[in-house]
Protein backbone atom coordinates (compact mmCIF):
# COMPACT_ATOMS: atom_id res chain seq x y z
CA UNK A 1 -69.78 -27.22 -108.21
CA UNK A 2 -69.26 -30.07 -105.49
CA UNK A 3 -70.95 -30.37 -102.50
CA UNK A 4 -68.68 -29.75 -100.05
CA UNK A 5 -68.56 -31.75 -96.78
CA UNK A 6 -67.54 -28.87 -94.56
CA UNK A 7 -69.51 -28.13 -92.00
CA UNK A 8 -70.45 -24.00 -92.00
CA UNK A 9 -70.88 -21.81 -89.29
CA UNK A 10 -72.59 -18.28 -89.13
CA UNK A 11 -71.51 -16.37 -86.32
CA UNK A 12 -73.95 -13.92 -85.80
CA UNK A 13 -73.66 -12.76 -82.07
CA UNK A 14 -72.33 -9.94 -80.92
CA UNK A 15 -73.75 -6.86 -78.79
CA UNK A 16 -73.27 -4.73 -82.16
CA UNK A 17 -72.42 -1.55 -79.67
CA UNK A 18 -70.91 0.63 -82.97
CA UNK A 19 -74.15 0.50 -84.53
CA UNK A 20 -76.37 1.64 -81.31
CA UNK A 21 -79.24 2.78 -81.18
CA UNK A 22 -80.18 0.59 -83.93
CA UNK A 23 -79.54 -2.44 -82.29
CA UNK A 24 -80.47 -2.05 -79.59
CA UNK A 25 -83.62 -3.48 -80.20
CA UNK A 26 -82.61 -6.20 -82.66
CA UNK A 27 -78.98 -7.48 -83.88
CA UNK A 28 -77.50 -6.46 -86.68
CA UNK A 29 -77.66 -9.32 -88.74
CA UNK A 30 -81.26 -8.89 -89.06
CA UNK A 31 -80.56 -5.23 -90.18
CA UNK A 32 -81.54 -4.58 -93.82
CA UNK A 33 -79.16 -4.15 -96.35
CA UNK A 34 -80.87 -2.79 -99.76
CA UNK A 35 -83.47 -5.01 -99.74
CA UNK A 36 -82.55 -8.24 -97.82
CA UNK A 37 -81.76 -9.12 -94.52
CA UNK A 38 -77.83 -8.92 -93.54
CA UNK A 39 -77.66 -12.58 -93.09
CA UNK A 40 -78.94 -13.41 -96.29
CA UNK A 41 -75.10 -12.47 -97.47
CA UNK A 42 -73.28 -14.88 -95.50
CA UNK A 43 -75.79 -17.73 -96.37
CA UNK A 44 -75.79 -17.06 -99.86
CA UNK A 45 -71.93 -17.19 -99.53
CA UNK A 46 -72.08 -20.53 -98.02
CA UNK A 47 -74.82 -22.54 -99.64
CA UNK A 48 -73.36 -21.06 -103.60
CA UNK A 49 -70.13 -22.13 -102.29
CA UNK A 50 -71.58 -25.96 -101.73
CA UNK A 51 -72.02 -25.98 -97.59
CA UNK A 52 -75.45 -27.69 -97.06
CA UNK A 53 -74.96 -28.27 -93.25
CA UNK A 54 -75.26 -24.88 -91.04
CA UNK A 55 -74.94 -23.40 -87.71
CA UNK A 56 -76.39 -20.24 -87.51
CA UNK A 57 -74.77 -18.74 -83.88
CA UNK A 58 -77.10 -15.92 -82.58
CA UNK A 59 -77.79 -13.59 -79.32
CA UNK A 60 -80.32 -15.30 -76.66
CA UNK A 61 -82.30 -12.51 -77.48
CA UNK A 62 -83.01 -12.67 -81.03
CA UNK A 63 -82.66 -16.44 -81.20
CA UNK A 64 -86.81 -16.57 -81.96
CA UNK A 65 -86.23 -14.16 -84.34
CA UNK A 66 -83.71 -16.00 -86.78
CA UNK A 67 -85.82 -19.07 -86.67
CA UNK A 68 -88.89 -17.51 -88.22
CA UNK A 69 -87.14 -15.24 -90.82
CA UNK A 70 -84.81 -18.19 -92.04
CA UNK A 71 -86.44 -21.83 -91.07
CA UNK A 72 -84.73 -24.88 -91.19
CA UNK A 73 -83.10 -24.28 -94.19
CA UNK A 74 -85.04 -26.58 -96.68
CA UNK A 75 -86.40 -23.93 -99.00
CA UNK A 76 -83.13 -23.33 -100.54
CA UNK A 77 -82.25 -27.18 -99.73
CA UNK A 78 -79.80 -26.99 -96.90
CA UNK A 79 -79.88 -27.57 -93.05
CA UNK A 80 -79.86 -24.90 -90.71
CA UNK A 81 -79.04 -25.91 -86.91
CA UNK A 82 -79.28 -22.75 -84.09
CA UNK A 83 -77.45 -22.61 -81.17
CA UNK A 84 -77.13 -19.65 -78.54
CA UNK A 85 -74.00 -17.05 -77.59
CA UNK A 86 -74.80 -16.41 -74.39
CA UNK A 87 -71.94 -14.04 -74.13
CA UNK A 88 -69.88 -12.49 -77.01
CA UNK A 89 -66.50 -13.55 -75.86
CA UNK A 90 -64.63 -13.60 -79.75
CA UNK A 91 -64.81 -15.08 -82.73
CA UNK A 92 -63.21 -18.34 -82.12
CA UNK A 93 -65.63 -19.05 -79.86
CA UNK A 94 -68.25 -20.09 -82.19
CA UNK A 95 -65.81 -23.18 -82.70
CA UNK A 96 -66.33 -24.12 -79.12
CA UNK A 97 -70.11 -23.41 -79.32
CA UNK A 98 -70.28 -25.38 -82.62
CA UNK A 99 -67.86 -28.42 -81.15
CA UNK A 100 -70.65 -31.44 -80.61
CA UNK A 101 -72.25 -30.42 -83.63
CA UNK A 102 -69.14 -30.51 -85.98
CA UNK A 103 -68.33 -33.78 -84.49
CA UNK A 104 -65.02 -33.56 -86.53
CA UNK A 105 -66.01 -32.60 -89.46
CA UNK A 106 -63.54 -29.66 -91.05
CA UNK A 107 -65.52 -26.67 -90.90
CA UNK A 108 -65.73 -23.35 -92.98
CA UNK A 109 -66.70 -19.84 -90.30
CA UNK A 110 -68.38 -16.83 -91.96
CA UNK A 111 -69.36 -13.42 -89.69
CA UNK A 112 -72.40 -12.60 -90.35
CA UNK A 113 -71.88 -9.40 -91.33
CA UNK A 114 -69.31 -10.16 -94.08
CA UNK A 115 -70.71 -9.21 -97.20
CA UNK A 116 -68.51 -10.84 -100.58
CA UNK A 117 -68.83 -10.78 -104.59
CA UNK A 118 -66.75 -11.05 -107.07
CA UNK A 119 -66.12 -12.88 -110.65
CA UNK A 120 -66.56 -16.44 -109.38
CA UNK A 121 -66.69 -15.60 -105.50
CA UNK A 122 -68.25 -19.19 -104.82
CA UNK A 123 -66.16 -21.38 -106.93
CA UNK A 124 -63.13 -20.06 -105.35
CA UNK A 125 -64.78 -20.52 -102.09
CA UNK A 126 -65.39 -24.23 -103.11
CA UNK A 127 -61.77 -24.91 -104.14
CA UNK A 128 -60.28 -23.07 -101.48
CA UNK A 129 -62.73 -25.26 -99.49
CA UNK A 130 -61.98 -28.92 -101.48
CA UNK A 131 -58.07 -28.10 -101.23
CA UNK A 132 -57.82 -27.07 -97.69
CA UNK A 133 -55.57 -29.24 -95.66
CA UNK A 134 -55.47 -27.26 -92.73
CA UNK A 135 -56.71 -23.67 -92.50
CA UNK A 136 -57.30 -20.90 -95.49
CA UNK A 137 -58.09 -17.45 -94.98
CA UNK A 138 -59.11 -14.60 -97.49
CA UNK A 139 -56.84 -11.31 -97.91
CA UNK A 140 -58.34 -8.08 -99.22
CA UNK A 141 -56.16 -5.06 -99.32
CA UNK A 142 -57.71 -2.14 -97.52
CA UNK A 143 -56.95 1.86 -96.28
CA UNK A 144 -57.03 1.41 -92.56
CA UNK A 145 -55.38 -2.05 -91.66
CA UNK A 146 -55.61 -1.23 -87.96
CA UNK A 147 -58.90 -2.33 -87.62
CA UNK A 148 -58.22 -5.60 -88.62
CA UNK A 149 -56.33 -8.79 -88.50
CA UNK A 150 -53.23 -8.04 -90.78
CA UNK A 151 -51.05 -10.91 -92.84
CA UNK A 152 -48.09 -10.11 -94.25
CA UNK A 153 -46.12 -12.27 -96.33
CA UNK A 154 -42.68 -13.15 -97.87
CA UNK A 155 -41.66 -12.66 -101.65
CA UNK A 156 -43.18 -15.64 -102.54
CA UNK A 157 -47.05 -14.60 -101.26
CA UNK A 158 -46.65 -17.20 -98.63
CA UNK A 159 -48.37 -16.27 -94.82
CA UNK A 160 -45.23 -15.23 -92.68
CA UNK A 161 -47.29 -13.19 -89.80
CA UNK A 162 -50.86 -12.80 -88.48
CA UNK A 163 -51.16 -9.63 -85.88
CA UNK A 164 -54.69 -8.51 -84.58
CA UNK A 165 -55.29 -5.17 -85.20
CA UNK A 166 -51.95 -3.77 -84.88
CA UNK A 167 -50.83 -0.11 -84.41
CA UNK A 168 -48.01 -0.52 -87.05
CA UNK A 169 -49.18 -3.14 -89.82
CA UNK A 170 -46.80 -4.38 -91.43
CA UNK A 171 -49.22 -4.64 -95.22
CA UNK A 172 -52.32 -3.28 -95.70
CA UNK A 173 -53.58 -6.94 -96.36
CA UNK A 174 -56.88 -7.83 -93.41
CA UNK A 175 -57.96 -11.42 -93.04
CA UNK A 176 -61.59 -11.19 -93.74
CA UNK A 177 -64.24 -12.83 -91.89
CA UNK A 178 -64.04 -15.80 -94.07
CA UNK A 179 -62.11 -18.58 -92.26
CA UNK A 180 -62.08 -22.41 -93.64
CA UNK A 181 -60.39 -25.12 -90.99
CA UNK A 182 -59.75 -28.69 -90.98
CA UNK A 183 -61.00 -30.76 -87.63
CA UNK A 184 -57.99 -29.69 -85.44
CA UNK A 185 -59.55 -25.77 -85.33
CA UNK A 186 -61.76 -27.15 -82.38
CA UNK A 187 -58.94 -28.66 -80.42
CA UNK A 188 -56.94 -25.41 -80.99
CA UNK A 189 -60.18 -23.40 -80.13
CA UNK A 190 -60.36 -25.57 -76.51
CA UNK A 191 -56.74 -24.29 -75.98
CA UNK A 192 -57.39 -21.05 -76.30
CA UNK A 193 -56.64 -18.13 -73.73
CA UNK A 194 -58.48 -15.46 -73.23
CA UNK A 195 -56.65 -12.55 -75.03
CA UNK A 196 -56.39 -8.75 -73.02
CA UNK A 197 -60.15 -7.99 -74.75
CA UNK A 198 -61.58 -10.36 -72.97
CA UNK A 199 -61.83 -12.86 -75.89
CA UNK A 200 -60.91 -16.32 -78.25
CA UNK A 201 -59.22 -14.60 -80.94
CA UNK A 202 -59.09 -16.43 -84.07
CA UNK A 203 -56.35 -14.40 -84.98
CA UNK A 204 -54.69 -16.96 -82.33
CA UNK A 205 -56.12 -20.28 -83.94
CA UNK A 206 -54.78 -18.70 -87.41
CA UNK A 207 -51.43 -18.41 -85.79
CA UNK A 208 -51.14 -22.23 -84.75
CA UNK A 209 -51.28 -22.62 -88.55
CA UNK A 210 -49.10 -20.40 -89.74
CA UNK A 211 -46.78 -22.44 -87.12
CA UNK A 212 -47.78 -25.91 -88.38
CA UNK A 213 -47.13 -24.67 -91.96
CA UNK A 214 -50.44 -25.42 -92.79
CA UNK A 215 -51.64 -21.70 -93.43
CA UNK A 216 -52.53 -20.54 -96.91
CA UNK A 217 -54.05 -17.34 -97.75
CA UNK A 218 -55.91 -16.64 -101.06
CA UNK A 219 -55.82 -12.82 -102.38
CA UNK A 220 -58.90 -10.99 -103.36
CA UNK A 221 -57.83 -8.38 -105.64
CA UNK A 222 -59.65 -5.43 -106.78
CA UNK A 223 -61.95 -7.17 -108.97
CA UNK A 224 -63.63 -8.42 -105.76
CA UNK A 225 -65.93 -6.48 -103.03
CA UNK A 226 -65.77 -7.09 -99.49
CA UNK A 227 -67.46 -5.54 -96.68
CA UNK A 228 -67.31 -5.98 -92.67
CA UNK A 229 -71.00 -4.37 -92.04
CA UNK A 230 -70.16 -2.83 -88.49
CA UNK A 231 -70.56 0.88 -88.73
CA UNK A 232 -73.33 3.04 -89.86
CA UNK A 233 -70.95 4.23 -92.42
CA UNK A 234 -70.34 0.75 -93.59
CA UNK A 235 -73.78 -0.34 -93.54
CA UNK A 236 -74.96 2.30 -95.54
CA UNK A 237 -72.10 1.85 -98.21
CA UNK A 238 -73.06 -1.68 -98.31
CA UNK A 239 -76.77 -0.90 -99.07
CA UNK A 240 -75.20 1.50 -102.02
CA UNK A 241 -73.12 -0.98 -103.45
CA UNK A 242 -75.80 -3.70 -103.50
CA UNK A 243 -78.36 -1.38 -105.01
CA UNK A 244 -76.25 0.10 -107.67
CA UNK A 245 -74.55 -3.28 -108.79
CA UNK A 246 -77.86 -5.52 -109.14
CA UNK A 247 -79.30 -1.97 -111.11
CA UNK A 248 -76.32 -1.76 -113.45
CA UNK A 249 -75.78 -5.36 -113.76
CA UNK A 250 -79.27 -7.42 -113.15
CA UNK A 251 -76.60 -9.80 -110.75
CA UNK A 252 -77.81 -10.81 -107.66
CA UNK A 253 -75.56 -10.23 -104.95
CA UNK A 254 -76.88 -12.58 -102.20
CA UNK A 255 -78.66 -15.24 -104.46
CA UNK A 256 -80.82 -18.36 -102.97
CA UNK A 257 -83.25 -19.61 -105.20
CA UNK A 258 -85.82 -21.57 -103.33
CA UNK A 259 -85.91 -25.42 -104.01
């Protein structure tokens, strides 16, 4: 697998309000699921999926925190930079946060509590990544695409819409917290409006694609596993599926094999 030379940024913020009163002591991301920390998943996702440069994003409060769990990265031979969300105002404000430190470089944005695997998850991360010319996001079909970002898309599986979690979706299809830019995402991120929430919406940036043509989307189908970790109902199934598929298998789902 090639290095890649995007730059990759964990955005792991947030107030984490639908999972109180558990975090209300300490984020989410540091919340266990099975037997590993919650950010263990999106770094495994990055560094199998060749990123060796990364921005870890976290809450002024638990900045201390993240440092001593994860380092600077060099036991499983990457980089690890932290920087601060002093507010959660959306997820496309990591790009603004991250801005200096991506210095143009094309740039690959993971939540932190995204949680992906799949037959050859990281390779298709890596060619979605090497191929990019200006954004790719992940689809996974789910029950309840109101909660989400929703693409929909014309005969020929090409990106035609992006709405933020509409009332009436028009596919069951969410963009998952898996986004991979060129360099223009920051410019488009300094753009930005605030939306009626109160935040950057990368639903927004995603749209200024789909407008420049330069949108793809690559399917997950249901071969693959994703979960958005937010709920107590979701962190729990998350903890299931990790225990029960490294028992029946002997796969690690979040591997990082020290250097």
């Amino acid at each position: 697998m090639l290095t890649s030379h995007h730059k990759g940024i964990i955005l792991a913020g947030g107030s984490g309000t639908r999972l109180f009163p558990v975090t209300k002591v300490v984020c989410k991301q540091l919340l266990p699921i099975f037997d590993k920390p919650m950010i263990y998943y999106p770094i495994s996702t990055l560094i199998n999926s060749g990123v060796k440069d990364i921005m870890i994003i976290t809450t002024p409060e638990d900045h201390i925190l993240f440092k001593k769990l994860l380092g600077d990265g060099s036991q499983w031979g990457v980089n690890f930079e932290y920087e601060i969300q002093k507010k959660p105002e959306g997820i496309a404000q990591s790009l603004l946060i991250a801005s200096s430190w991506l210095n143009g470089s094309p740039s690959v944005l993971i939540l932190g509590d995204n949680l992906f695997f799949g037959p050859d998850i990281f390779s298709i991360v890596n060619k979605a990544m090497i191929n990019n010319n200006g954004a790719t996001l992940f689809g996974y079909k789910v029950n309840h695409p109101q909660r989400f970002g929703v693409v929909d898309f014309d005969e020929t599986n090409k990106a035609i819409s992006i709405e933020e979690k509409p009332e009436n979706p028009k596919s069951n299809w969410a963009v998952t917290g898996l986004y991979i830019f060129n360099q223009k995402a920051v410019s488009y991120a300094k753009g930005l409006k605030k939306s009626k929430r109160g935040e950057y919406e990368i639903t927004d940036i995603n749209k200024l694609y789909l407008e420049d043509k330069e949108l793809e989307v690559v399917l997950l189908g249901n071969e693959f596993s994703w979960l958005d970790t937010g709920t107590h109902d979701s962190l729990l199934e998350a903890s299931n599926f990790v225990r029960n598929t490294e028992l029946n298998s002997g796969v690690q789902v979040a591997e990082l094999k020290n250097v």
